[in-house]
PDB file of N, CA and C in Angstrom:
ATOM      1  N   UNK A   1      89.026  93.128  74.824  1.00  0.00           N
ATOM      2  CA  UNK A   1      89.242  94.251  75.695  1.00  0.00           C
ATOM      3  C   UNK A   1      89.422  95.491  74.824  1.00  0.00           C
ATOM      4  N   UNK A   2      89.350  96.599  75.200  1.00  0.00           N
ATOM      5  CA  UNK A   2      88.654  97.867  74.235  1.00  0.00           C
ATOM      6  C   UNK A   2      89.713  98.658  75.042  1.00  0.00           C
ATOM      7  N   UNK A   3      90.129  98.774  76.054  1.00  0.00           N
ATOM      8  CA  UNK A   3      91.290  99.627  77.013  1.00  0.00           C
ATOM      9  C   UNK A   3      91.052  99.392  78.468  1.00  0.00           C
ATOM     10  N   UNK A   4      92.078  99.402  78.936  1.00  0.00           N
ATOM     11  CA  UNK A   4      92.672  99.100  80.017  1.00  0.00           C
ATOM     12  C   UNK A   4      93.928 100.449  80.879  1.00  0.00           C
ATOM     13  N   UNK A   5      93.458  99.986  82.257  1.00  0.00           N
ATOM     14  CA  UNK A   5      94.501 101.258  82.840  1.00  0.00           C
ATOM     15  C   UNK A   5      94.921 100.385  84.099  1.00  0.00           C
ATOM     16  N   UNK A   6      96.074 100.812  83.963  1.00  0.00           N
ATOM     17  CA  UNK A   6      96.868 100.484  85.093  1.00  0.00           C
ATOM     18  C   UNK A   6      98.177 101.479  86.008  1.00  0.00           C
ATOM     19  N   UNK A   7      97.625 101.173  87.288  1.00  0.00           N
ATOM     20  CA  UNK A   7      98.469 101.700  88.299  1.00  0.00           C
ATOM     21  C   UNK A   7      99.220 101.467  88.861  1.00  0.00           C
ATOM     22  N   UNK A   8     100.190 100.851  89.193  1.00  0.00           N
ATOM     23  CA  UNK A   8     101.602 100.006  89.709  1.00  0.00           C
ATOM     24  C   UNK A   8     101.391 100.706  91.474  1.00  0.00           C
ATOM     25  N   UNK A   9     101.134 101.935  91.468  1.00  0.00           N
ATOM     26  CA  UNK A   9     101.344 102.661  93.074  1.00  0.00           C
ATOM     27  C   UNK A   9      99.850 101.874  93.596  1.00  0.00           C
ATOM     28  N   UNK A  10      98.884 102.352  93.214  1.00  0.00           N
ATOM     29  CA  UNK A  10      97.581 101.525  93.794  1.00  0.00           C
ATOM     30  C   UNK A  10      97.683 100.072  93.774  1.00  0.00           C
ATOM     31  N   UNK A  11      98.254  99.102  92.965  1.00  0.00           N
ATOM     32  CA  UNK A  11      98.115  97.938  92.505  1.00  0.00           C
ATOM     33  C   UNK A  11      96.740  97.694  92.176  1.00  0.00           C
ATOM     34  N   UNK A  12      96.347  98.692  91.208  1.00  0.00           N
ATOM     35  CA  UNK A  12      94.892  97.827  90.638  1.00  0.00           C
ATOM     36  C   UNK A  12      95.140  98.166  88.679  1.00  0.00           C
ATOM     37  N   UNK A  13      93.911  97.359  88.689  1.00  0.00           N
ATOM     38  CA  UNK A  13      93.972  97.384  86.746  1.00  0.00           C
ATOM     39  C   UNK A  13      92.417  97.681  86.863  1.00  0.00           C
ATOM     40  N   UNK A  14      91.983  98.554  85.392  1.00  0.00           N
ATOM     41  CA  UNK A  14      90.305  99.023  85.341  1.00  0.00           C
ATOM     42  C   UNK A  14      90.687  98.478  83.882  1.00  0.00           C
ATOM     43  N   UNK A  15      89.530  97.665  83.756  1.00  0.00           N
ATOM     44  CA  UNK A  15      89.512  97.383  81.873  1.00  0.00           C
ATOM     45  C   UNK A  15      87.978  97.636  81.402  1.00  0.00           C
ATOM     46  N   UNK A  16      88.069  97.986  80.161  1.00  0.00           N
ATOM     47  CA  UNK A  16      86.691  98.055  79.779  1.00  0.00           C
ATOM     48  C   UNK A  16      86.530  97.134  78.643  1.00  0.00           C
ATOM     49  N   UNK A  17      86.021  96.056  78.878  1.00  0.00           N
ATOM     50  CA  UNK A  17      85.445  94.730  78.090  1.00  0.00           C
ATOM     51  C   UNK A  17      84.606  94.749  76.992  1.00  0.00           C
ATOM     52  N   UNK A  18      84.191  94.615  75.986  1.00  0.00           N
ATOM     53  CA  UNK A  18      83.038  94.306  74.842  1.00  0.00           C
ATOM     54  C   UNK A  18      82.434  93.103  74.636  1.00  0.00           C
ATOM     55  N   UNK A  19      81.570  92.533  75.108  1.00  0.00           N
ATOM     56  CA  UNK A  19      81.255  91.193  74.707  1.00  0.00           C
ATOM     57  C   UNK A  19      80.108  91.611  73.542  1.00  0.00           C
ATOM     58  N   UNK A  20      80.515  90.865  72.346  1.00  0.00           N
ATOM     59  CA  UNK A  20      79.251  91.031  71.343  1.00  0.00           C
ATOM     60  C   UNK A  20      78.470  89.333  71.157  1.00  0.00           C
ATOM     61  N   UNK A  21      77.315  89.780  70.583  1.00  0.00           N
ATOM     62  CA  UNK A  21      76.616  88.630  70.660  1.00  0.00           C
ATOM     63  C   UNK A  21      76.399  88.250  68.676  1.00  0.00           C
ATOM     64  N   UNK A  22      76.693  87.361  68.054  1.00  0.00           N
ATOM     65  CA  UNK A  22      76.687  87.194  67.104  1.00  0.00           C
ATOM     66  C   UNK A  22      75.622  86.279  66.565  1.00  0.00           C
ATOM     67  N   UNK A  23      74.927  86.069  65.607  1.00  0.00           N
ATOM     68  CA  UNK A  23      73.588  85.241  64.923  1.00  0.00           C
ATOM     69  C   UNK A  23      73.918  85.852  63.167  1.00  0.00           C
ATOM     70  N   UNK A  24      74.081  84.507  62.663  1.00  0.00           N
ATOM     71  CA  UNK A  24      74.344  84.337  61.470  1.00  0.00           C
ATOM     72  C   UNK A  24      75.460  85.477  60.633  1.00  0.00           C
ATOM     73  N   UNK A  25      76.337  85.265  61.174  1.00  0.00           N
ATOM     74  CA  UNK A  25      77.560  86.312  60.674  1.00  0.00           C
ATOM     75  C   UNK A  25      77.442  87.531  61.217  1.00  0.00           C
ATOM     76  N   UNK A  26      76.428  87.647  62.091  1.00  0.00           N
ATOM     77  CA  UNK A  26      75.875  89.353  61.956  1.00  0.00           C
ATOM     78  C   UNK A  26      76.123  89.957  63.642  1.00  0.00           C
ATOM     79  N   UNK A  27      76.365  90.990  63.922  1.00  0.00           N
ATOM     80  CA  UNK A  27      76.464  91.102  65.167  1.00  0.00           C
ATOM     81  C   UNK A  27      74.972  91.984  65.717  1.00  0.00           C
ATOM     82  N   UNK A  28      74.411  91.204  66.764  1.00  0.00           N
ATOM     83  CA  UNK A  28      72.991  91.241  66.693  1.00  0.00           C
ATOM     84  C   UNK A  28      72.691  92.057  67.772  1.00  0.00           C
ATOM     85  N   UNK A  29      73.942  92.226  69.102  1.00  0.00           N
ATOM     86  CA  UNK A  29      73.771  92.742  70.261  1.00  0.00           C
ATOM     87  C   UNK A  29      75.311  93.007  70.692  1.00  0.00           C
ATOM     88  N   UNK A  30      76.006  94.280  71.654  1.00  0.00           N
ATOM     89  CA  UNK A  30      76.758  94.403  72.377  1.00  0.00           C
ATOM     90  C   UNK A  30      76.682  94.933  73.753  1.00  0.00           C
ATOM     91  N   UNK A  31      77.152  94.204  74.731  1.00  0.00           N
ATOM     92  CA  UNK A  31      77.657  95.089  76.140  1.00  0.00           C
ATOM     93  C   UNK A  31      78.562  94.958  76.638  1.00  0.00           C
ATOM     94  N   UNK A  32      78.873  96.323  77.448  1.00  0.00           N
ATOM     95  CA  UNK A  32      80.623  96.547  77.678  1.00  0.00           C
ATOM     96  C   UNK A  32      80.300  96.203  79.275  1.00  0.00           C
ATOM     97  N   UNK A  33      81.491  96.148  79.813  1.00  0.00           N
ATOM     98  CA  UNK A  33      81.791  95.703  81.678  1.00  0.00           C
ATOM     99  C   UNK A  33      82.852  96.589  81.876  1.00  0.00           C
ATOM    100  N   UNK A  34      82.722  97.043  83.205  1.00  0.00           N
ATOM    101  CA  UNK A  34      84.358  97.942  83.523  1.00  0.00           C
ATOM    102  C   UNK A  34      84.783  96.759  84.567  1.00  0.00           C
ATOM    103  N   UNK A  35      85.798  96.073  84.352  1.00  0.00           N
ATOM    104  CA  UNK A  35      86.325  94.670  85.324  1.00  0.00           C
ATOM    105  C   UNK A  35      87.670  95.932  85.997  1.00  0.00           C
ATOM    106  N   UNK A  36      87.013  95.706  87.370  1.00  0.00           N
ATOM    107  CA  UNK A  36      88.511  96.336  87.893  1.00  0.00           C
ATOM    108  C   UNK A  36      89.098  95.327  89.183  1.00  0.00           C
ATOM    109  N   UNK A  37      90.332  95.518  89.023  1.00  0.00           N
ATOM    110  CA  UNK A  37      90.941  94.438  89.875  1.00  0.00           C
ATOM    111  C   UNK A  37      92.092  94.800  90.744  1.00  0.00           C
ATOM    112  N   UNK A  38      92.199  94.372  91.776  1.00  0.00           N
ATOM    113  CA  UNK A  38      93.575  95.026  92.877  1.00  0.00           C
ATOM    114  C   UNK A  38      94.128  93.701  93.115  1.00  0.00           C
ATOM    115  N   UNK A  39      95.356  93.799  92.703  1.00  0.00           N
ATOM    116  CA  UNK A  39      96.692  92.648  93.033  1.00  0.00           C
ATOM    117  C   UNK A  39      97.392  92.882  94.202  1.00  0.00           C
ATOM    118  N   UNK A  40      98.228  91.797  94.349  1.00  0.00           N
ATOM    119  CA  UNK A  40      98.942  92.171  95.619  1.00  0.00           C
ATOM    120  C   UNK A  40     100.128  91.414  95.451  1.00  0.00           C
ATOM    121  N   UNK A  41     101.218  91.841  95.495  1.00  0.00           N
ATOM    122  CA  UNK A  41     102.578  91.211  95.633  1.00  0.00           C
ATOM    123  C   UNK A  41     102.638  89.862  96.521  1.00  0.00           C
ATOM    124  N   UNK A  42     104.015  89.079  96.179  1.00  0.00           N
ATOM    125  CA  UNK A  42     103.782  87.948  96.763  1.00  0.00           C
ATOM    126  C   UNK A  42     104.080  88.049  98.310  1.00  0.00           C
ATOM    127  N   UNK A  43     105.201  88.649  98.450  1.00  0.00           N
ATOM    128  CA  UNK A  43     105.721  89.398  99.578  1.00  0.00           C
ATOM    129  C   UNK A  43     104.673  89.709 100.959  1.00  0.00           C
ATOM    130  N   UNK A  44     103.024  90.034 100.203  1.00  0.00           N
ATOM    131  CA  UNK A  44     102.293  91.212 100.932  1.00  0.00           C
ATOM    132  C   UNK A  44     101.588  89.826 102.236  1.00  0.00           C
ATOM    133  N   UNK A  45     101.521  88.739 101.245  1.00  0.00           N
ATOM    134  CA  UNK A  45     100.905  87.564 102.405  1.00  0.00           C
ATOM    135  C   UNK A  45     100.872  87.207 103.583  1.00  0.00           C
TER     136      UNK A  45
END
């Protein structure tokens, strides 16, 4: 993970991911993802 944000009032998290692709020690390829996610208290059920 490369950074991440979080909001406690919204209940969500935005992260921005790196997956690299590696071939013989070497890093051959990268792409990033923005994973965003909304939680919910246990309470909210």
């Amino acid at each position: 993970m490369i950074q991440s944000e979080v909001n406690h009032i919204d209940q969500t998290t935005v992260s921005l991911r790196r997956y690299d692709k590696w071939k013989e020690g070497k890093c051959i390829d990268s792409e990033f993802e923005t994973f965003k996610l909304k939680w919910c208290g246990v309470n909210e059920f």
